[in-house]
N, C-alpha and C. Protein backbone atom coordinates (compact mmCIF):
# COMPACT_ATOMS: atom_id res chain seq x y z
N UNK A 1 147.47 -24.30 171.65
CA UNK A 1 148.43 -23.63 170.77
C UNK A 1 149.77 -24.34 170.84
N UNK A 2 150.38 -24.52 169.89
CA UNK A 2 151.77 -25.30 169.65
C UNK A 2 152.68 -24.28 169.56
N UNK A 3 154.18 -24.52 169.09
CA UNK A 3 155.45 -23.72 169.07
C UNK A 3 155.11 -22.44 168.51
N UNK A 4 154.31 -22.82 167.25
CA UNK A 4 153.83 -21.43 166.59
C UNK A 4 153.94 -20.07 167.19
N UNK A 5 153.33 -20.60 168.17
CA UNK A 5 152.97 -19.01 169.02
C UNK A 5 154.33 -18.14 169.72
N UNK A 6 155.45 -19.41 170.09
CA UNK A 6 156.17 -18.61 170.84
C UNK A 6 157.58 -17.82 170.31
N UNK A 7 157.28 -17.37 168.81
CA UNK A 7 158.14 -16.87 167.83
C UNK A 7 157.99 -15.25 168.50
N UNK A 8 156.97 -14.47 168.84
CA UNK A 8 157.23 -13.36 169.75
C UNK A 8 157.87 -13.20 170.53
N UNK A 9 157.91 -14.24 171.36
CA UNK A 9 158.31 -14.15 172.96
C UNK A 9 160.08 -15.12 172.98
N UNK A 10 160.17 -15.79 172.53
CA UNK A 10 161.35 -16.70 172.41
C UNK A 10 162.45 -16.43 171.88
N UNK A 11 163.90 -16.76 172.06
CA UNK A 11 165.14 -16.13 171.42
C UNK A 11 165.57 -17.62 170.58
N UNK A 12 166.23 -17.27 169.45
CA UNK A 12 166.22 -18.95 168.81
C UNK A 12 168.18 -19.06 169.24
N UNK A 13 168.02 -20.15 168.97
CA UNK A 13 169.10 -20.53 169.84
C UNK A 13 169.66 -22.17 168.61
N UNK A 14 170.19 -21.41 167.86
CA UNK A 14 171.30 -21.96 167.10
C UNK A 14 172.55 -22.21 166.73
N UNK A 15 173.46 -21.00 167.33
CA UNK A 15 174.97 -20.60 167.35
C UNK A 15 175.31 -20.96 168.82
N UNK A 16 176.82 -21.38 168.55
CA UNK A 16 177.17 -21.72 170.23
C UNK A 16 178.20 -20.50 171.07
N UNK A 17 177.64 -19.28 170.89
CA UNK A 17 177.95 -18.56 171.39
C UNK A 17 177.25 -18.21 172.53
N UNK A 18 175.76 -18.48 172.80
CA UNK A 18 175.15 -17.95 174.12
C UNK A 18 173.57 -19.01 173.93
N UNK A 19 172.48 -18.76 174.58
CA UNK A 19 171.41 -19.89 175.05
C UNK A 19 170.80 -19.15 175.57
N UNK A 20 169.38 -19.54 175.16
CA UNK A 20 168.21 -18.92 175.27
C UNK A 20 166.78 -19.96 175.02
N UNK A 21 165.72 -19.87 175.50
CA UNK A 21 164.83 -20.81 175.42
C UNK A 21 164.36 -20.32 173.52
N UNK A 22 164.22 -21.34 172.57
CA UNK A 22 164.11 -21.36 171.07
C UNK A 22 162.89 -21.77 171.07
N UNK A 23 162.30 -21.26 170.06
CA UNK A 23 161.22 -22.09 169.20
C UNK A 23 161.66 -22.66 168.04
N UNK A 24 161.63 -24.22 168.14
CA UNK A 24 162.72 -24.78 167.04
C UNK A 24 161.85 -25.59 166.01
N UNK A 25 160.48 -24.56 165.71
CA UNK A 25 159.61 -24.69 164.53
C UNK A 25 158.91 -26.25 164.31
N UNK A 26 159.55 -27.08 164.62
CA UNK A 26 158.76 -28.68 164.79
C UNK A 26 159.30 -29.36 165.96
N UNK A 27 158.57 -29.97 166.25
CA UNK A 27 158.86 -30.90 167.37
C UNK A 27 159.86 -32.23 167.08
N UNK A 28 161.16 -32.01 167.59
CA UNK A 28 162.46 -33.31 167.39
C UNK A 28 161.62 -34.73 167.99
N UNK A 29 162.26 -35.33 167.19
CA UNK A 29 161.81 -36.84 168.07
C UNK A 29 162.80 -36.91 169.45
N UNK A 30 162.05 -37.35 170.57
CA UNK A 30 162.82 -37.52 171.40
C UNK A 30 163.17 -38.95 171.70
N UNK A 31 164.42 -38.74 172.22
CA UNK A 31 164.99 -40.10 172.84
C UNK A 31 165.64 -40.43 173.99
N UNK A 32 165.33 -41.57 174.56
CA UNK A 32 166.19 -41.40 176.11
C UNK A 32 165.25 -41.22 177.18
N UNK A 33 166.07 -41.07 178.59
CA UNK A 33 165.00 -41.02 179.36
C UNK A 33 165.52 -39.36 179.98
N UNK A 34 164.41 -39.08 180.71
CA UNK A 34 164.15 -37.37 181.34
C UNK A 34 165.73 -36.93 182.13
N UNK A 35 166.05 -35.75 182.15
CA UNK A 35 167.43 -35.51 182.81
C UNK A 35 166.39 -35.00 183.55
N UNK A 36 167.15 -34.74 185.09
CA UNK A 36 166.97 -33.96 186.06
C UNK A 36 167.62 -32.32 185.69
N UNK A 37 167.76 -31.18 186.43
CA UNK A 37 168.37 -30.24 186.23
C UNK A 37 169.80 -30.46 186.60
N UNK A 38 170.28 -30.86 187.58
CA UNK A 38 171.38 -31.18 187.72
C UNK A 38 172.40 -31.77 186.83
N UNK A 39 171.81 -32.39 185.96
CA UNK A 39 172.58 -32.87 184.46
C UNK A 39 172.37 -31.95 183.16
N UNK A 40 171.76 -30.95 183.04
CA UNK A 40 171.56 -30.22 182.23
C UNK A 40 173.21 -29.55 182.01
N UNK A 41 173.66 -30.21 180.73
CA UNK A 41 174.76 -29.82 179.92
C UNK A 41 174.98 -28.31 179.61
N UNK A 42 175.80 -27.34 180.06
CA UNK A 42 175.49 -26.13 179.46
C UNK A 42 175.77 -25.79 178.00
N UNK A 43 175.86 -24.76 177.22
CA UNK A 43 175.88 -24.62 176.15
C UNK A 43 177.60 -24.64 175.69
N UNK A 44 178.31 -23.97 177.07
CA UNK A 44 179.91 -23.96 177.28
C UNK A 44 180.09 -25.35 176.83
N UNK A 45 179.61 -26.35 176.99
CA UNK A 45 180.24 -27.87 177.39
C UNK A 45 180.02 -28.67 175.91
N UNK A 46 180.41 -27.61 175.03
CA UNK A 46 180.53 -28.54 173.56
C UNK A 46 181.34 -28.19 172.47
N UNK A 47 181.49 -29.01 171.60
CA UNK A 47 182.81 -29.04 171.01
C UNK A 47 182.52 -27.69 169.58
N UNK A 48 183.13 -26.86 169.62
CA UNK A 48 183.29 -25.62 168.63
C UNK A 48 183.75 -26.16 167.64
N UNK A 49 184.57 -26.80 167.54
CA UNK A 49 185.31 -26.89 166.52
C UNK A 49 184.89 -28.20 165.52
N UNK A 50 184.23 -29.02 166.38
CA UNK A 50 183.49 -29.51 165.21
C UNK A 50 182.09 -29.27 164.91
N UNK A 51 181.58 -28.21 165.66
CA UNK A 51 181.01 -27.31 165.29
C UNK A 51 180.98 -26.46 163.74
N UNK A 52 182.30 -25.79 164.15
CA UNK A 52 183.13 -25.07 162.73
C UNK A 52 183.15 -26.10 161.41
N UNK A 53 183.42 -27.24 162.09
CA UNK A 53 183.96 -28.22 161.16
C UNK A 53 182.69 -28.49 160.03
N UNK A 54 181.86 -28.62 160.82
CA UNK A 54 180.32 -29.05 160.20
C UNK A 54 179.81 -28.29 159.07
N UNK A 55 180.18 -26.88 159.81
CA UNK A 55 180.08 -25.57 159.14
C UNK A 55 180.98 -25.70 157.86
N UNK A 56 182.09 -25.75 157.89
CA UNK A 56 182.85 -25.79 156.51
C UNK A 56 182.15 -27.27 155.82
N UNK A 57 181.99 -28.15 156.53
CA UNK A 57 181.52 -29.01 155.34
C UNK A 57 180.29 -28.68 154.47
N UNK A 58 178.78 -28.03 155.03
CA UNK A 58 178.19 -27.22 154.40
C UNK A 58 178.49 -26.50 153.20
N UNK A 59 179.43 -25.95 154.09
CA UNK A 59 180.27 -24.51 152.66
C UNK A 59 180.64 -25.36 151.75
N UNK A 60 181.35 -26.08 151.69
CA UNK A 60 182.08 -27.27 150.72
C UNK A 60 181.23 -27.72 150.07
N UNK A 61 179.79 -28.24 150.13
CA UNK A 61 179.37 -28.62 149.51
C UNK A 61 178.46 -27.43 148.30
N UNK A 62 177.90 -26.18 149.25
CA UNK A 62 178.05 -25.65 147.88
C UNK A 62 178.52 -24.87 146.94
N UNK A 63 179.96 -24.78 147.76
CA UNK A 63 180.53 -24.56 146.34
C UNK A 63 181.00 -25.71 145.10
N UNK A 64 180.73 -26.72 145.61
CA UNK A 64 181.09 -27.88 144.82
C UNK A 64 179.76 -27.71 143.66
N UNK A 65 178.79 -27.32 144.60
CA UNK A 65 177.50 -27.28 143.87
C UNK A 65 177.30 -26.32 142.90
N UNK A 66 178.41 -25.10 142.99
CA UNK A 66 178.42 -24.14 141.84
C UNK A 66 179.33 -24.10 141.62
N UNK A 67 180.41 -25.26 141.54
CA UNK A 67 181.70 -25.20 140.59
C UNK A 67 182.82 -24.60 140.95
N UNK A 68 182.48 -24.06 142.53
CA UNK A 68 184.02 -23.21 142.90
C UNK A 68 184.98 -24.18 143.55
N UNK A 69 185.11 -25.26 142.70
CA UNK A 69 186.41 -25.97 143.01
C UNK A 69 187.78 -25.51 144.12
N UNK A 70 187.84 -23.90 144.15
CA UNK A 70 188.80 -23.39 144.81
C UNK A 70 188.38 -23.28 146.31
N UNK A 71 187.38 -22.83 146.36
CA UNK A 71 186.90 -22.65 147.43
C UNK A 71 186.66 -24.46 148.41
N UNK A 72 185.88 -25.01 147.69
CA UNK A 72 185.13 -26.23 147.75
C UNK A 72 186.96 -26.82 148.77
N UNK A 73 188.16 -26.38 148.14
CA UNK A 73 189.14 -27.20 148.01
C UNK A 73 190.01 -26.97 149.93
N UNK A 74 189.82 -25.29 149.93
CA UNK A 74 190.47 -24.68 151.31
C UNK A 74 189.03 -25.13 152.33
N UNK A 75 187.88 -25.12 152.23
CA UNK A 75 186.89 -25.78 152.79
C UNK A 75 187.07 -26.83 153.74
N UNK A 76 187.54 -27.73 152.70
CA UNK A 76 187.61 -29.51 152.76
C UNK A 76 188.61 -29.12 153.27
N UNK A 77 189.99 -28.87 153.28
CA UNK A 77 191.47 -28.66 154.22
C UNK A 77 190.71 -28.44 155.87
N UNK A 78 189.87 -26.91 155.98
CA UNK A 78 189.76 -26.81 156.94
C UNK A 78 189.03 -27.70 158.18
N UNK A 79 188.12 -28.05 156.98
CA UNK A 79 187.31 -29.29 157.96
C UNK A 79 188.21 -29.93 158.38
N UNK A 80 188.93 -30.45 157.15
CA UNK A 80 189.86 -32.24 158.04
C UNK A 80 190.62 -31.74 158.92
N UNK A 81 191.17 -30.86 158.76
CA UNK A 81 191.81 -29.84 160.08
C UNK A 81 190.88 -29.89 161.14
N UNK A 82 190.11 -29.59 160.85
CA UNK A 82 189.38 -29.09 162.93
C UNK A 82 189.12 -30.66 163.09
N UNK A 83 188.69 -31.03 162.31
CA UNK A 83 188.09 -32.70 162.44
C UNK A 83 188.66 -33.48 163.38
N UNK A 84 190.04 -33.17 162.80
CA UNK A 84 191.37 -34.18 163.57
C UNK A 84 191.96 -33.19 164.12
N UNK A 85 191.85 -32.31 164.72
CA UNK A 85 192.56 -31.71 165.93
C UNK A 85 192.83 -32.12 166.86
N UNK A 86 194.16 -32.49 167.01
CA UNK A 86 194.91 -33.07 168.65
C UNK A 86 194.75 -32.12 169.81
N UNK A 87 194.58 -30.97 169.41
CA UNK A 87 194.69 -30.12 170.49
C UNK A 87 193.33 -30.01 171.44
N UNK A 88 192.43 -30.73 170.74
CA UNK A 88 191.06 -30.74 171.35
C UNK A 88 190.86 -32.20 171.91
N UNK A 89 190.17 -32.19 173.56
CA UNK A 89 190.09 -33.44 174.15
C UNK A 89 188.58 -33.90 173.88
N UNK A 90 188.70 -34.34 172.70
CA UNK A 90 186.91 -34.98 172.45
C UNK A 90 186.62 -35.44 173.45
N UNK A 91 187.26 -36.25 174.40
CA UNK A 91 186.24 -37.31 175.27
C UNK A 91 185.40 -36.15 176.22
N UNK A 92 185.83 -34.77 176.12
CA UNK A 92 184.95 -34.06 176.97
C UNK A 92 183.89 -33.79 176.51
N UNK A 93 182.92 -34.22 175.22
CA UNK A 93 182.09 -33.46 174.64
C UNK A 93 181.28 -34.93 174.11
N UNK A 94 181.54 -35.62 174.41
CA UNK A 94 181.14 -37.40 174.09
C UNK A 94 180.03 -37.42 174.78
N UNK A 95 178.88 -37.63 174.22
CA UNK A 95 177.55 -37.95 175.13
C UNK A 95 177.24 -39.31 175.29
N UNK A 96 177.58 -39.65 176.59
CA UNK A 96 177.45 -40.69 176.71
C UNK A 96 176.00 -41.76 177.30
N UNK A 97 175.95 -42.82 178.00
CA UNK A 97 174.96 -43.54 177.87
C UNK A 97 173.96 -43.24 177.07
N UNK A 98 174.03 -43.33 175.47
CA UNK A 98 172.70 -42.50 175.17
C UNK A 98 173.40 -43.68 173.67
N UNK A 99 172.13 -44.32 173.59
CA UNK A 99 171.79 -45.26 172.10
C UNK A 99 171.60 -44.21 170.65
N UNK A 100 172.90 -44.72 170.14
CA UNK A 100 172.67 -44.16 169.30
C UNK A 100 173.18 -44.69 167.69
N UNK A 101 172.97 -43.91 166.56
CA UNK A 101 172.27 -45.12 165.44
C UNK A 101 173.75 -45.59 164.90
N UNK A 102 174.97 -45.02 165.35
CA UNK A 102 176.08 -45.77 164.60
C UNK A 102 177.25 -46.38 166.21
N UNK A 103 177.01 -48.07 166.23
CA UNK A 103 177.80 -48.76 167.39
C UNK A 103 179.41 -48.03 167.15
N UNK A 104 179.95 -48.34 168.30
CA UNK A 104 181.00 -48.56 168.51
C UNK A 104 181.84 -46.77 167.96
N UNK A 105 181.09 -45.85 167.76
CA UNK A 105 180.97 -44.38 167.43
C UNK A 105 181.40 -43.73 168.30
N UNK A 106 181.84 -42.53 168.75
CA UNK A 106 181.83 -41.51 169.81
C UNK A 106 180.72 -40.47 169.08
N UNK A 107 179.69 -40.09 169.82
CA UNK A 107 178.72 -39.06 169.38
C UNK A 107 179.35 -37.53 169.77
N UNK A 108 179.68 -36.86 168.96
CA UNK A 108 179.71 -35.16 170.22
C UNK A 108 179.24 -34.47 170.16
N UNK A 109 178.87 -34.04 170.98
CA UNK A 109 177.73 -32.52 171.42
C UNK A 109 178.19 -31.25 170.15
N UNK A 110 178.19 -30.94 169.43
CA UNK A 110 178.53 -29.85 168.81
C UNK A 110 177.47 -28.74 168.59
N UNK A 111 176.62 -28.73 169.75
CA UNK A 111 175.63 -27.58 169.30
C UNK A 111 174.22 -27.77 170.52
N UNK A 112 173.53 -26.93 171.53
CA UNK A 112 173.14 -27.54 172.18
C UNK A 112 172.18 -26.07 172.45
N UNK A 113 170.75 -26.19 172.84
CA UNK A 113 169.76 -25.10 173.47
C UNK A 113 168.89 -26.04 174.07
N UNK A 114 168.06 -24.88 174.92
CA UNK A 114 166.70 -25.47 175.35
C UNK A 114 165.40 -24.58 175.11
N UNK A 115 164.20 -25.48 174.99
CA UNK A 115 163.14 -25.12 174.17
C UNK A 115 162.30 -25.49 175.00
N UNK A 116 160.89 -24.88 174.69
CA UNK A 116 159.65 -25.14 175.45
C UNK A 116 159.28 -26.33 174.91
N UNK A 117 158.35 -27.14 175.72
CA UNK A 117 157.80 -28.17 175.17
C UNK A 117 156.30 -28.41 174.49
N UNK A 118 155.97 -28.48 173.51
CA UNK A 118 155.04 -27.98 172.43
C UNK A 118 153.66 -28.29 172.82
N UNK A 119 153.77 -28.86 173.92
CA UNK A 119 152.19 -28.70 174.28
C UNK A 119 151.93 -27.64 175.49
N UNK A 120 153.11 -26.34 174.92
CA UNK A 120 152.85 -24.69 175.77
C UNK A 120 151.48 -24.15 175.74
N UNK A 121 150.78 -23.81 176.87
CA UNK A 121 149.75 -22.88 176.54
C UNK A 121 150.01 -21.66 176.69
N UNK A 122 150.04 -20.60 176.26
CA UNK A 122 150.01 -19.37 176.20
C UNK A 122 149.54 -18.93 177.26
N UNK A 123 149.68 -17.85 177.51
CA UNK A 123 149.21 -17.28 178.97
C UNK A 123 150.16 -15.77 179.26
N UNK A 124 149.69 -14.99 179.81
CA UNK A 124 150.76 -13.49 180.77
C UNK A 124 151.51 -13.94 181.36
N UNK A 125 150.87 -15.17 182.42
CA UNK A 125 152.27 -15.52 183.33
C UNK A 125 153.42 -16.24 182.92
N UNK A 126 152.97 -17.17 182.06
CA UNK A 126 153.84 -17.66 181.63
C UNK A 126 154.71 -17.19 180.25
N UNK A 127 154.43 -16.05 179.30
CA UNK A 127 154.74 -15.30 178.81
C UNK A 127 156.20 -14.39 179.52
N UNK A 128 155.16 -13.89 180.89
CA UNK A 128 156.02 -13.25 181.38
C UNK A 128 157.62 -14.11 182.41
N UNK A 129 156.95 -15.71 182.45
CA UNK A 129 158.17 -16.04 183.00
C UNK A 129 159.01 -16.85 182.00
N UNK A 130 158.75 -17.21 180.81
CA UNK A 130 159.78 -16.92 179.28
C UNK A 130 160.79 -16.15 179.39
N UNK A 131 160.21 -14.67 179.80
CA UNK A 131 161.08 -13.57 179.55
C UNK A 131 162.43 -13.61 180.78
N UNK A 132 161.63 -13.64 181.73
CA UNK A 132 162.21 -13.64 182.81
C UNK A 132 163.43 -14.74 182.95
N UNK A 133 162.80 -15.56 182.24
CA UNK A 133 164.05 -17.25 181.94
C UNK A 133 165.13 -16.67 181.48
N UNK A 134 164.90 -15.81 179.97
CA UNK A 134 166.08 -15.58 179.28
C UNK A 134 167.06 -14.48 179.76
N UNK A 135 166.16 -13.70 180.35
CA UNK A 135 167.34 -12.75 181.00
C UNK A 135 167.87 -13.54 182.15
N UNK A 136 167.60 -14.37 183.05
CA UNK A 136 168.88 -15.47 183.49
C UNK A 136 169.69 -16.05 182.75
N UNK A 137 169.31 -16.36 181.51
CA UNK A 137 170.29 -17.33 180.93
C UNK A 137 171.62 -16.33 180.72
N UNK A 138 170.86 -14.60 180.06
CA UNK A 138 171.88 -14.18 179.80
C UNK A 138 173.17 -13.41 180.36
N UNK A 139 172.59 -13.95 181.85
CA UNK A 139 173.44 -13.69 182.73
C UNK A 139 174.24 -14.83 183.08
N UNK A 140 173.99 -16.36 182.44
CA UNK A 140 174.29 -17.15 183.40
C UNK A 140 173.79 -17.98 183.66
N UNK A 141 172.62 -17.31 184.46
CA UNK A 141 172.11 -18.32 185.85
C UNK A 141 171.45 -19.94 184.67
N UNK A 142 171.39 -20.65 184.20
CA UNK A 142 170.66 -21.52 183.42
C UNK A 142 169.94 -22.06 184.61
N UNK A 143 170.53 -22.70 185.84
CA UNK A 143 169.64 -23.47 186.71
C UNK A 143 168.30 -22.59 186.76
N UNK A 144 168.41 -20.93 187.67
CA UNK A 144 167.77 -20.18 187.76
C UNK A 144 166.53 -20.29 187.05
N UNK A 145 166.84 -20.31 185.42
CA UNK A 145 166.02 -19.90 184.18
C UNK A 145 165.15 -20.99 184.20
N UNK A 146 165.57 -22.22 184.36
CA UNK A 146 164.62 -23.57 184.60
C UNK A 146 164.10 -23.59 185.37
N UNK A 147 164.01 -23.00 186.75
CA UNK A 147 163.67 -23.22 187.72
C UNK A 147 162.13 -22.18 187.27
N UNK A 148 162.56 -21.02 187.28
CA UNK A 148 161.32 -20.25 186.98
C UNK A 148 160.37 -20.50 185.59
N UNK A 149 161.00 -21.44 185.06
CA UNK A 149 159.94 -22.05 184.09
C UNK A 149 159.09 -22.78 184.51
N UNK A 150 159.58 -24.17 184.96
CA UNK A 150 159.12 -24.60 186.53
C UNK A 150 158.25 -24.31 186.90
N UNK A 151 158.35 -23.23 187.83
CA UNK A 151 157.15 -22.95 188.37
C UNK A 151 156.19 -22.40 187.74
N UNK A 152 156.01 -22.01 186.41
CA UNK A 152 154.85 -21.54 186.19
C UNK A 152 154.44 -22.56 185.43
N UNK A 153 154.76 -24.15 185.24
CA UNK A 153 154.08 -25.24 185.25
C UNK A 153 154.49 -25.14 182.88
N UNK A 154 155.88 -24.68 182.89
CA UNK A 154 156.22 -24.62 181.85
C UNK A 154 157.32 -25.99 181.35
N UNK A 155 157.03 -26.97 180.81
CA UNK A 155 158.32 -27.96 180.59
C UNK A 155 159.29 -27.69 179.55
N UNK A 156 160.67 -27.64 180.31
CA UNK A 156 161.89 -27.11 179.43
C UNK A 156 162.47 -28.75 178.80
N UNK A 157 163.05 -28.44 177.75
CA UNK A 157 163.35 -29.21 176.53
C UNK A 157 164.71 -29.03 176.37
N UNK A 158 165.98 -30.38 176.26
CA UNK A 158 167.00 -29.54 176.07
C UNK A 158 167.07 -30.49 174.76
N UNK A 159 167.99 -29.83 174.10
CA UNK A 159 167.83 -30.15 172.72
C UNK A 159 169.72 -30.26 172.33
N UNK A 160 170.02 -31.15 171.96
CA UNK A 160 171.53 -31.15 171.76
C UNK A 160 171.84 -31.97 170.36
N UNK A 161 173.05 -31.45 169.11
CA UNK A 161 173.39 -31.80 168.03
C UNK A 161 174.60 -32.41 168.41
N UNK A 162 174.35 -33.76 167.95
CA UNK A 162 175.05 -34.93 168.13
C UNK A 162 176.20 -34.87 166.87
N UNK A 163 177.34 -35.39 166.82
CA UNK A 163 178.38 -35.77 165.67
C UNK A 163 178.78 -37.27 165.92
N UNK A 164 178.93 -37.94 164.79
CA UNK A 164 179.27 -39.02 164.79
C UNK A 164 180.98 -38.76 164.79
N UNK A 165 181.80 -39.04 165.55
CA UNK A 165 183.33 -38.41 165.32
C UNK A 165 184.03 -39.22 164.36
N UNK A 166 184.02 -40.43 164.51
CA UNK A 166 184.37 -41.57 163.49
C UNK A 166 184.04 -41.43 162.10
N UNK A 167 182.89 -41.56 162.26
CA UNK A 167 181.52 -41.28 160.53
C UNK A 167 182.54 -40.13 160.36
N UNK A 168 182.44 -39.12 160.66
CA UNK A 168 182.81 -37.77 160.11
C UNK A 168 184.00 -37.49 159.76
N UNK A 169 185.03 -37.70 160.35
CA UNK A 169 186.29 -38.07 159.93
C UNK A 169 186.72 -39.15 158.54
N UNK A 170 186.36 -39.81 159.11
CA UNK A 170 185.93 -41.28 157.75
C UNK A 170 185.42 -40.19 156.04
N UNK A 171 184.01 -39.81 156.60
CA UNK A 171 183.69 -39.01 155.26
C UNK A 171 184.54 -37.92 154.99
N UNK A 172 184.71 -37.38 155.90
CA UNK A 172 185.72 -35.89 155.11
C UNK A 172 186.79 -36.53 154.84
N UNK A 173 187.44 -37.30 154.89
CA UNK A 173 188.34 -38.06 154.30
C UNK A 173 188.35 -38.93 152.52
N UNK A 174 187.28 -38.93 152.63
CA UNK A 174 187.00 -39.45 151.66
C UNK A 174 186.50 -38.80 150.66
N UNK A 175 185.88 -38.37 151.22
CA UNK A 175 185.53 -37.05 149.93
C UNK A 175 186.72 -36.09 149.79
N UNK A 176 187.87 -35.76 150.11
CA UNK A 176 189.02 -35.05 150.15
C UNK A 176 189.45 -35.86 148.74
N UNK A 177 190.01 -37.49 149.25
CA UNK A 177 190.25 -38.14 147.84
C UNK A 177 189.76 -38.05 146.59
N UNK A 178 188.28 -38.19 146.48
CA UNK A 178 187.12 -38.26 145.65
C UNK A 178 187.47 -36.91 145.01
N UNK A 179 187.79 -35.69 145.51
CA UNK A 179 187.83 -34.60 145.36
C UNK A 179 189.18 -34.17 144.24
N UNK A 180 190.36 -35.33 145.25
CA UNK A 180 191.90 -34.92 144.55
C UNK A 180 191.44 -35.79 143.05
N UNK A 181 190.73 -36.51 143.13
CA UNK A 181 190.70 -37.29 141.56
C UNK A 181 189.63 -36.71 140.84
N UNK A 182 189.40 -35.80 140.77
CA UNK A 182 188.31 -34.68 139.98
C UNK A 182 186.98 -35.28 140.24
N UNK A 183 186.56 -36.23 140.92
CA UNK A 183 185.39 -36.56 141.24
C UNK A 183 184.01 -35.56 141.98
N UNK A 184 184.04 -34.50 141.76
CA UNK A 184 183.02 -33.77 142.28
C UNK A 184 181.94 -34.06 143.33
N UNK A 185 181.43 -34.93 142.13
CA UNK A 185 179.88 -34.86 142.27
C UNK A 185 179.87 -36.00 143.40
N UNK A 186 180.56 -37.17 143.34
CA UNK A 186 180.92 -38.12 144.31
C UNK A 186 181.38 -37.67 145.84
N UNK A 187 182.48 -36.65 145.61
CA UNK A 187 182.87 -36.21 146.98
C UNK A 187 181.70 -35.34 147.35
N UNK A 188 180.92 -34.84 146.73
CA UNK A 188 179.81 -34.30 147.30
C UNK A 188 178.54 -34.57 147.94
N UNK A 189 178.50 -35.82 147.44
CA UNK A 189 177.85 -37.14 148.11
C UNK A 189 178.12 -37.28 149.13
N UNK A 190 179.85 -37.39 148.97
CA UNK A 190 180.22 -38.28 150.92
C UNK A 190 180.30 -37.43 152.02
N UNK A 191 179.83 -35.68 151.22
CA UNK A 191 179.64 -34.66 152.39
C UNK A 191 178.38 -34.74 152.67
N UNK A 192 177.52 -34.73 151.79
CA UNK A 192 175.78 -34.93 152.35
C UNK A 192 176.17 -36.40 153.33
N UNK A 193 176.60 -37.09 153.16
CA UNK A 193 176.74 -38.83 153.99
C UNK A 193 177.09 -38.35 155.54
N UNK A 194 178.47 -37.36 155.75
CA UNK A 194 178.37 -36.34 156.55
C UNK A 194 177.90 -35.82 157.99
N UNK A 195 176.59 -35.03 156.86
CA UNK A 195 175.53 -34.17 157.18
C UNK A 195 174.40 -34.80 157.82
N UNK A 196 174.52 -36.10 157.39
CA UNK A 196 173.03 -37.22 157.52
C UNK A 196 173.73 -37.56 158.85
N UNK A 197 174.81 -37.73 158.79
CA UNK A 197 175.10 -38.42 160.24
C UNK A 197 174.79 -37.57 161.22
N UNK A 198 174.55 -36.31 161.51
CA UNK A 198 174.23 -35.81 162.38
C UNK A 198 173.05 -36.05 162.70
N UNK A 199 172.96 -35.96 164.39
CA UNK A 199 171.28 -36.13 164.87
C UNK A 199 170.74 -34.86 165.71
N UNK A 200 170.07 -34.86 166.20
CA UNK A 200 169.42 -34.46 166.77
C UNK A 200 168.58 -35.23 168.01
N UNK A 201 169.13 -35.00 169.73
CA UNK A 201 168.65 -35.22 170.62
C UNK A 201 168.06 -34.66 171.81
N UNK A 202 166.99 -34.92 171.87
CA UNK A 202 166.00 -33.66 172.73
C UNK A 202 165.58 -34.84 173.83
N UNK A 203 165.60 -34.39 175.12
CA UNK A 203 164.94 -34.68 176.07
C UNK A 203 164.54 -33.63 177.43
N UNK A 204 163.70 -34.37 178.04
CA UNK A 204 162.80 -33.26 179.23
C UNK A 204 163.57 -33.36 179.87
N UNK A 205 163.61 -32.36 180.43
CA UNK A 205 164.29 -31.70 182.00
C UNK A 205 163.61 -32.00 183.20
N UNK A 206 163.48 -33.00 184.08
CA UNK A 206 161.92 -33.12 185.10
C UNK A 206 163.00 -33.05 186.53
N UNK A 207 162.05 -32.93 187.91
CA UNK A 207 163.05 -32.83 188.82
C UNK A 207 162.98 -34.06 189.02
């Protein structure tokens, strides 16, 4: 049985407000080599605000897509706002040693869970130590929650949304212009351009 199954038992884990083991419906390509637990990033340790930022570029695009120019317009402000926020120390949220598809880039964590690994078999015990995971997490304990996955011979997955900081800045910038010269459909482009830059990086947790 694959991920399918663990839509009963699993909390999905998309917003960076709290973390929970997800069923994240297909299997990410992974890249990199295995973290230990001791490097396991918590969900605290990533950047909100370009988080948010990502989020308004979304919004921006569709209202561009149904013509609400007004909206589309305080959108795009807010992004380039969080985008370029001085008040935030990116280098804390920079994932580093890790190859990734644009050189000379800063990548940042803006979004981060952990997931079972899709060749789960089903089972009571391990059902029951799922459960048992997440009520650690939601206390806290994350080491804890891995650990008792662990042992019931369950492999945890951490899964983290990468930002290109450069790329992204660059495009919301540009599409802002594209935007001031009535260009729509163009600045709407360089928000999907964006969107593409984001990745997706999953690797195993092993001791």
């Amino acid at each position: 049985m694959k991920k399918s199954i663990l839509a009963m038992t699993l909390t999905t884990v998309l917003g960076v407000s709290g973390a929970a083991f997800a069923d994240t419906g297909t299997a990410p390509q992974t890249t990199g080599s295995p973290l230990t637990a001791s490097q396991w990033r918590t969900v605290d340790n990533i950047a909100k605000i370009g988080n948010e930022a990502m989020q308004d570029v979304q919004l921006a695009r569709v209202s561009l897509f149904n013509g609400d120019t007004k909206s589309a317009k305080k959108l795009l402000s807010d992004a380039q706002q969080k985008i370029n926020d001085d008040k935030t120390d990116w280098t804390k949220f920079i994932k580093k040693d890790k190859k990734t598809p644009v050189d000379g880039d800063n990548y940042i964590v803006i979004n981060a869970s952990m997931s079972i690994n899709e060749d789960y078999q089903a089972s009571d015990e391990k059902t029951k130590a799922i459960k048992n995971a997440n009520e650690k997490l939601k206390k806290g304990d994350k080491k804890g929650a891995i650990e008792t996955l662990k042992l019931a011979g369950i492999t945890v997955v951490e899964n983290e949304v990468l930002m290109p900081l450069k790329q992204t800045r660059t495009d919301i910038q540009k599409a802002i212009a594209l935007f001031d010269d009535g260009k729509y459909y163009q600045a709407n482009l360089m928000l999907l351009s964006a969107e593409e830059g984001i990745i997706l990086d999953s690797e195993t947790i092993q001791e």
